[in-house]
N, C-alpha and C. Protein backbone atom coordinates (compact mmCIF):
# COMPACT_ATOMS: atom_id res chain seq x y z
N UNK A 1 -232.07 -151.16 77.57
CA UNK A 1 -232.96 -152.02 78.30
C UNK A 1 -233.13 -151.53 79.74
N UNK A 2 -233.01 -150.53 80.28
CA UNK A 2 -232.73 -150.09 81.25
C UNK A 2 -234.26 -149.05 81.92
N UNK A 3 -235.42 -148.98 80.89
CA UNK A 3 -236.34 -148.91 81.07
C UNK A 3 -237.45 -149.76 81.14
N UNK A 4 -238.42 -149.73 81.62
CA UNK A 4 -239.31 -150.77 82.04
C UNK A 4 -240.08 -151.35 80.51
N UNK A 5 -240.23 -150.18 79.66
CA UNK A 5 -240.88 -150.60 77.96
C UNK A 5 -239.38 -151.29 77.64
N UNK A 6 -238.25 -150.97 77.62
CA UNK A 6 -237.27 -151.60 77.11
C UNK A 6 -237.05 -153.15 77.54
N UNK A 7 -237.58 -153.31 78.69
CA UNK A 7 -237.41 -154.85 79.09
C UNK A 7 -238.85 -155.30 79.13
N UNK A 8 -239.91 -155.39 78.58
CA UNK A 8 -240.94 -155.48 78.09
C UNK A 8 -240.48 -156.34 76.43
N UNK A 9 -239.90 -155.46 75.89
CA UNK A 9 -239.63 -155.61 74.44
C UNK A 9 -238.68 -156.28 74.65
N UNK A 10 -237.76 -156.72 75.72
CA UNK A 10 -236.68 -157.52 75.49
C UNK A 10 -237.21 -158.84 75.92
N UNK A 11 -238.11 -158.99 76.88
CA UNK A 11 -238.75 -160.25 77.17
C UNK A 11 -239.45 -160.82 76.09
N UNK A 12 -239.87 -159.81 75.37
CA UNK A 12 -241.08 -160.50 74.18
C UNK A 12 -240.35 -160.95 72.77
N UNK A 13 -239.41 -159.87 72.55
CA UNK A 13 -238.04 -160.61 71.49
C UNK A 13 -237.57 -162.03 71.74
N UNK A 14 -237.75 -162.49 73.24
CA UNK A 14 -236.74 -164.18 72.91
C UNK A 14 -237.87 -164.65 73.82
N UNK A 15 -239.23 -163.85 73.94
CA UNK A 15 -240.39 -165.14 74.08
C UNK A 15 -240.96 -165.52 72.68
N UNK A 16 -240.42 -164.64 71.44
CA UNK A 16 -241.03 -164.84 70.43
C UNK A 16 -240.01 -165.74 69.28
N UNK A 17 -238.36 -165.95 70.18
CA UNK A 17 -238.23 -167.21 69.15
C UNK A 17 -238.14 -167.66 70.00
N UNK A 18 -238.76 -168.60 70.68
CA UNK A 18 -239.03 -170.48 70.83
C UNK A 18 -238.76 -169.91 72.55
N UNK A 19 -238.49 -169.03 73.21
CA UNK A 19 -237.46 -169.21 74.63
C UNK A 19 -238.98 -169.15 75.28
N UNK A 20 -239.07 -170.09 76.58
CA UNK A 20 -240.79 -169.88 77.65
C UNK A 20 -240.50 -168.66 78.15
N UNK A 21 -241.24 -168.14 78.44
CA UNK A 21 -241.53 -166.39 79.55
C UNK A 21 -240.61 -166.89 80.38
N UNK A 22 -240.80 -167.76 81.08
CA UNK A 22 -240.08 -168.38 82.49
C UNK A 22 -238.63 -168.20 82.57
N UNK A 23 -237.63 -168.74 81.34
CA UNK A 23 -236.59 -169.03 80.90
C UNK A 23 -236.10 -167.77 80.60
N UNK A 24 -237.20 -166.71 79.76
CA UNK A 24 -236.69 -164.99 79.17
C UNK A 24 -236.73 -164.34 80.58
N UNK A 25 -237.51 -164.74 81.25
CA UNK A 25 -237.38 -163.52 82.55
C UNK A 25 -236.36 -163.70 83.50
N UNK A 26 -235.55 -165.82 83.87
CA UNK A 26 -234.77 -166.12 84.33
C UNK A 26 -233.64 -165.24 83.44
N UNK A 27 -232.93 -165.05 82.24
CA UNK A 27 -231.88 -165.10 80.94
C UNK A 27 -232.01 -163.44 81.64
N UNK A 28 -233.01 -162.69 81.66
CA UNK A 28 -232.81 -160.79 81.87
C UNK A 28 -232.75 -160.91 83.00
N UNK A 29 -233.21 -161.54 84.17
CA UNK A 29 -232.83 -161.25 85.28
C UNK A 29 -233.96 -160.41 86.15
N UNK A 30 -235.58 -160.66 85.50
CA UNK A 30 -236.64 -159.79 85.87
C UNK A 30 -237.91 -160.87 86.57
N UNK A 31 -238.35 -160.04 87.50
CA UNK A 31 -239.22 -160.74 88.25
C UNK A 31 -240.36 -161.22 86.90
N UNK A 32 -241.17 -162.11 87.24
CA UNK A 32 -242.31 -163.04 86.22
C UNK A 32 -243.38 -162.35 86.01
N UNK A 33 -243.38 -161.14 87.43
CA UNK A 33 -245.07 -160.33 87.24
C UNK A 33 -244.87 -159.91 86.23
N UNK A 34 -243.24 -158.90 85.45
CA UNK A 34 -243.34 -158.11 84.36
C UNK A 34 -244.31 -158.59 83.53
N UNK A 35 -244.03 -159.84 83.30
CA UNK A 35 -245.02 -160.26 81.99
C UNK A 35 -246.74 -159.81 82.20
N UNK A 36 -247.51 -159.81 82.95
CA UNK A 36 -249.10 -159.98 83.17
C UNK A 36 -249.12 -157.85 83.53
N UNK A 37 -248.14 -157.34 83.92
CA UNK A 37 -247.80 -156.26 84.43
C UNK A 37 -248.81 -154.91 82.89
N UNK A 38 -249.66 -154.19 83.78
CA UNK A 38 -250.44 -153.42 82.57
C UNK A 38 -250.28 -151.84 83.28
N UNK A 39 -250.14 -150.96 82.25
CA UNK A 39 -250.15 -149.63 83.08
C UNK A 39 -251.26 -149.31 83.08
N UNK A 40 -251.50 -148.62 84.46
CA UNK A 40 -253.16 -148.44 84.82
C UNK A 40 -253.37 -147.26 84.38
N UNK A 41 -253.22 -146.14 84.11
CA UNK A 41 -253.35 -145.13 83.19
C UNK A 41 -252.89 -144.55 81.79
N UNK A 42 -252.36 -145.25 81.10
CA UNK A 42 -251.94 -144.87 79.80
C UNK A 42 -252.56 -143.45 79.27
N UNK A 43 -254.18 -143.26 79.35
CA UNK A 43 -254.61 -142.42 78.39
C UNK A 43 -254.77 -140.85 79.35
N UNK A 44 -254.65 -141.34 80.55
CA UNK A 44 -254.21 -140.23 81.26
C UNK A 44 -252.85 -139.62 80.88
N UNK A 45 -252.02 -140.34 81.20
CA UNK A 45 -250.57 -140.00 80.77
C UNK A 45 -250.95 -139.52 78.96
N UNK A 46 -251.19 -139.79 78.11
CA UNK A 46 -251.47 -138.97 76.97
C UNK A 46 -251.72 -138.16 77.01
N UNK A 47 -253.06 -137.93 77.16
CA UNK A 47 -253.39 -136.89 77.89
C UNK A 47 -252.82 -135.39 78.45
N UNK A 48 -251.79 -135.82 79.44
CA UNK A 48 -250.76 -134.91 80.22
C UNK A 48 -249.56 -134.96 79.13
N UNK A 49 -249.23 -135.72 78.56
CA UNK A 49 -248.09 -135.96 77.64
C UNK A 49 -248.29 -134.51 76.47
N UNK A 50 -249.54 -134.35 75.85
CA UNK A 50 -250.24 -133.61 75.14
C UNK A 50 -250.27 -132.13 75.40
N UNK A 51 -250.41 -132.32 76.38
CA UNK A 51 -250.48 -130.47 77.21
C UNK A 51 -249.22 -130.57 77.17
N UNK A 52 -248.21 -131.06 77.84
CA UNK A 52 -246.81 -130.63 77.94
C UNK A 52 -246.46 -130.02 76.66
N UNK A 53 -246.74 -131.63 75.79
CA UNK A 53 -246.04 -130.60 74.84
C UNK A 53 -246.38 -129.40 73.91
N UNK A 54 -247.53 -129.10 73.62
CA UNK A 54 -248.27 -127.72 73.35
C UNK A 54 -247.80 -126.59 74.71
N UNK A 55 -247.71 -126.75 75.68
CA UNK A 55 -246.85 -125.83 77.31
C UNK A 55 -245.34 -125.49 76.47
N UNK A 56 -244.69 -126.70 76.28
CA UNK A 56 -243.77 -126.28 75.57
C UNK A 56 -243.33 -125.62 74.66
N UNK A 57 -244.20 -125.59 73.75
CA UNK A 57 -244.12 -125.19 72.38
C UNK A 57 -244.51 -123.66 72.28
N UNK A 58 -245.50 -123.36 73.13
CA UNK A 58 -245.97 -121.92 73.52
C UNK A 58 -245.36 -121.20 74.45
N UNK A 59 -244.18 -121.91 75.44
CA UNK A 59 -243.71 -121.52 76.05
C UNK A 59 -242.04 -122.11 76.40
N UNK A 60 -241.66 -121.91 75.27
CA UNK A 60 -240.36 -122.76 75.37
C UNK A 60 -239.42 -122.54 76.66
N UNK A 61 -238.79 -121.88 77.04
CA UNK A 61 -238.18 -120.95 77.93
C UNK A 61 -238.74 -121.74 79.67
N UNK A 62 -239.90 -122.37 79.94
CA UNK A 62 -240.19 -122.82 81.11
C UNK A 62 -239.89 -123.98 81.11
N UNK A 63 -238.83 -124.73 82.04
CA UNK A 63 -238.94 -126.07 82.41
C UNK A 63 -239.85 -126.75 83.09
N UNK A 64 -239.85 -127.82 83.43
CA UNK A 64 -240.70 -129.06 83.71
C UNK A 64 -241.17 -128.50 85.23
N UNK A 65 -240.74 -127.58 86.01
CA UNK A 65 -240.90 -127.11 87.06
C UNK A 65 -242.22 -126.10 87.16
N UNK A 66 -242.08 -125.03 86.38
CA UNK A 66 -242.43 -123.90 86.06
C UNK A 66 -243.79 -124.33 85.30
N UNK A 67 -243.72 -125.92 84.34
CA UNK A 67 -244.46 -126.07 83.87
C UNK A 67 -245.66 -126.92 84.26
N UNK A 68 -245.16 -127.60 85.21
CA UNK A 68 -246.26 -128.21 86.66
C UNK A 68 -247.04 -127.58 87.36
N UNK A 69 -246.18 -126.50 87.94
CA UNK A 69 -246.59 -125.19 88.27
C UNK A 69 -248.03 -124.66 87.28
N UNK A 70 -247.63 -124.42 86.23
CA UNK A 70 -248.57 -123.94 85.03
C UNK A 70 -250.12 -124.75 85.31
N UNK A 71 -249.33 -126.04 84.58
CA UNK A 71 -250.61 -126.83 84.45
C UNK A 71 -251.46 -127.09 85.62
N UNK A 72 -250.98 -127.22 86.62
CA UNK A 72 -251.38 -127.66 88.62
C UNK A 72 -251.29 -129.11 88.39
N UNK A 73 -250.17 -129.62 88.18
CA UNK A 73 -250.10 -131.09 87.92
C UNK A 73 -248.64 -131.42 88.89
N UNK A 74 -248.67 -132.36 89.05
CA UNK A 74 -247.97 -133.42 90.09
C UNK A 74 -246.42 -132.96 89.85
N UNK A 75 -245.42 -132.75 90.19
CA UNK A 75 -244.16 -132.40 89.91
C UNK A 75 -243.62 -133.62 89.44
N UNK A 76 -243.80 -134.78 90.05
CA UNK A 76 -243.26 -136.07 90.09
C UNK A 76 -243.72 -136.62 88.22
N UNK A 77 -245.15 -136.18 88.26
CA UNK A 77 -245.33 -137.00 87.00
C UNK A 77 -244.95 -136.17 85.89
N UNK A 78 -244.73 -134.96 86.25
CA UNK A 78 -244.67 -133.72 85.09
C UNK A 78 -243.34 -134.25 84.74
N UNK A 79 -242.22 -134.57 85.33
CA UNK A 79 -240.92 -134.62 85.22
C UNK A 79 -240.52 -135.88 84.61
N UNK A 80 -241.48 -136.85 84.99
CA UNK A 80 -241.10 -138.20 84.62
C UNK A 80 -241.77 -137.98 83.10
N UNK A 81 -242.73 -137.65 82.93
CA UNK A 81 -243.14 -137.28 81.32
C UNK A 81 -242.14 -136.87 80.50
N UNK A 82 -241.63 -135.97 81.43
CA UNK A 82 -240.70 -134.32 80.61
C UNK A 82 -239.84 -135.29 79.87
N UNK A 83 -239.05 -136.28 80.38
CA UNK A 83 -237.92 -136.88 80.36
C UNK A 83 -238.09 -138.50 79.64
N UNK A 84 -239.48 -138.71 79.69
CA UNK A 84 -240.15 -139.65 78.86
C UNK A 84 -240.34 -138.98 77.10
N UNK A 85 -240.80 -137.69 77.38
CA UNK A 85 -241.06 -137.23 75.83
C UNK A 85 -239.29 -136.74 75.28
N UNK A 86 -238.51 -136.97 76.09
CA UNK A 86 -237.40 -135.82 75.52
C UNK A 86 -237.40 -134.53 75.03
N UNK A 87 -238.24 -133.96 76.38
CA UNK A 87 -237.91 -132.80 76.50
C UNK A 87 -236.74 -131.73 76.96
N UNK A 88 -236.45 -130.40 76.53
CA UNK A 88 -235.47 -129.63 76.88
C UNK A 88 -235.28 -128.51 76.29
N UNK A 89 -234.91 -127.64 77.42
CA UNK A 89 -234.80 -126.60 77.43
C UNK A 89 -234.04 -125.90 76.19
N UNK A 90 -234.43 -125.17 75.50
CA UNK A 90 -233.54 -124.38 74.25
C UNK A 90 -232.56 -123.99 74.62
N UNK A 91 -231.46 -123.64 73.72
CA UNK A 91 -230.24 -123.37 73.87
C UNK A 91 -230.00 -121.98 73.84
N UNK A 92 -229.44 -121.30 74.91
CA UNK A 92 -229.52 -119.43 74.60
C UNK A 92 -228.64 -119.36 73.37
């Protein structure tokens, strides 16, 4: 639960037997916006999610660094993807 989809799904599990939003977000310990809370780019992030992993696959051997680099994409989001898709480096 320690990710933001993970407490998403944990709010909606005990808003969906009988508990109010109010009561599930008091019980986890999460501010109330979570609930109304929408990601403003999803299909972007696909998108970039998509290239990574075809970058990867054609180029196994480059990390998330090398591979930002590649694409000319954001270091910040390349990495947070990298680590969103479970990506990693092959084993020599």
């Amino acid at each position: 639960m320690s990710t933001p989809l993970g407490r998403r799904r944990a709010l909606e599990a005990l808003s969906g037997r009988g508990l109010s939003e109010r009561s599930a977000c008091r019980y986890l310990g999460l501010g109330r916006r979570v609930t109304g809370y929408e990601l403003r780019q999803p299909a972007k992030d696909k998108t970039l999610g998509d290239r990574l992993m075809g970058s990867s696959q054609a180029l196994p051997r480059f990390g998330y660094r090398r591979t930002a680099l590649r694409l000319d994409v954001s270091l910040c989001r390349v990495r947070r993807l990298w680590k969103q898709l479970g990506l990693q480096l092959p084993r020599r």
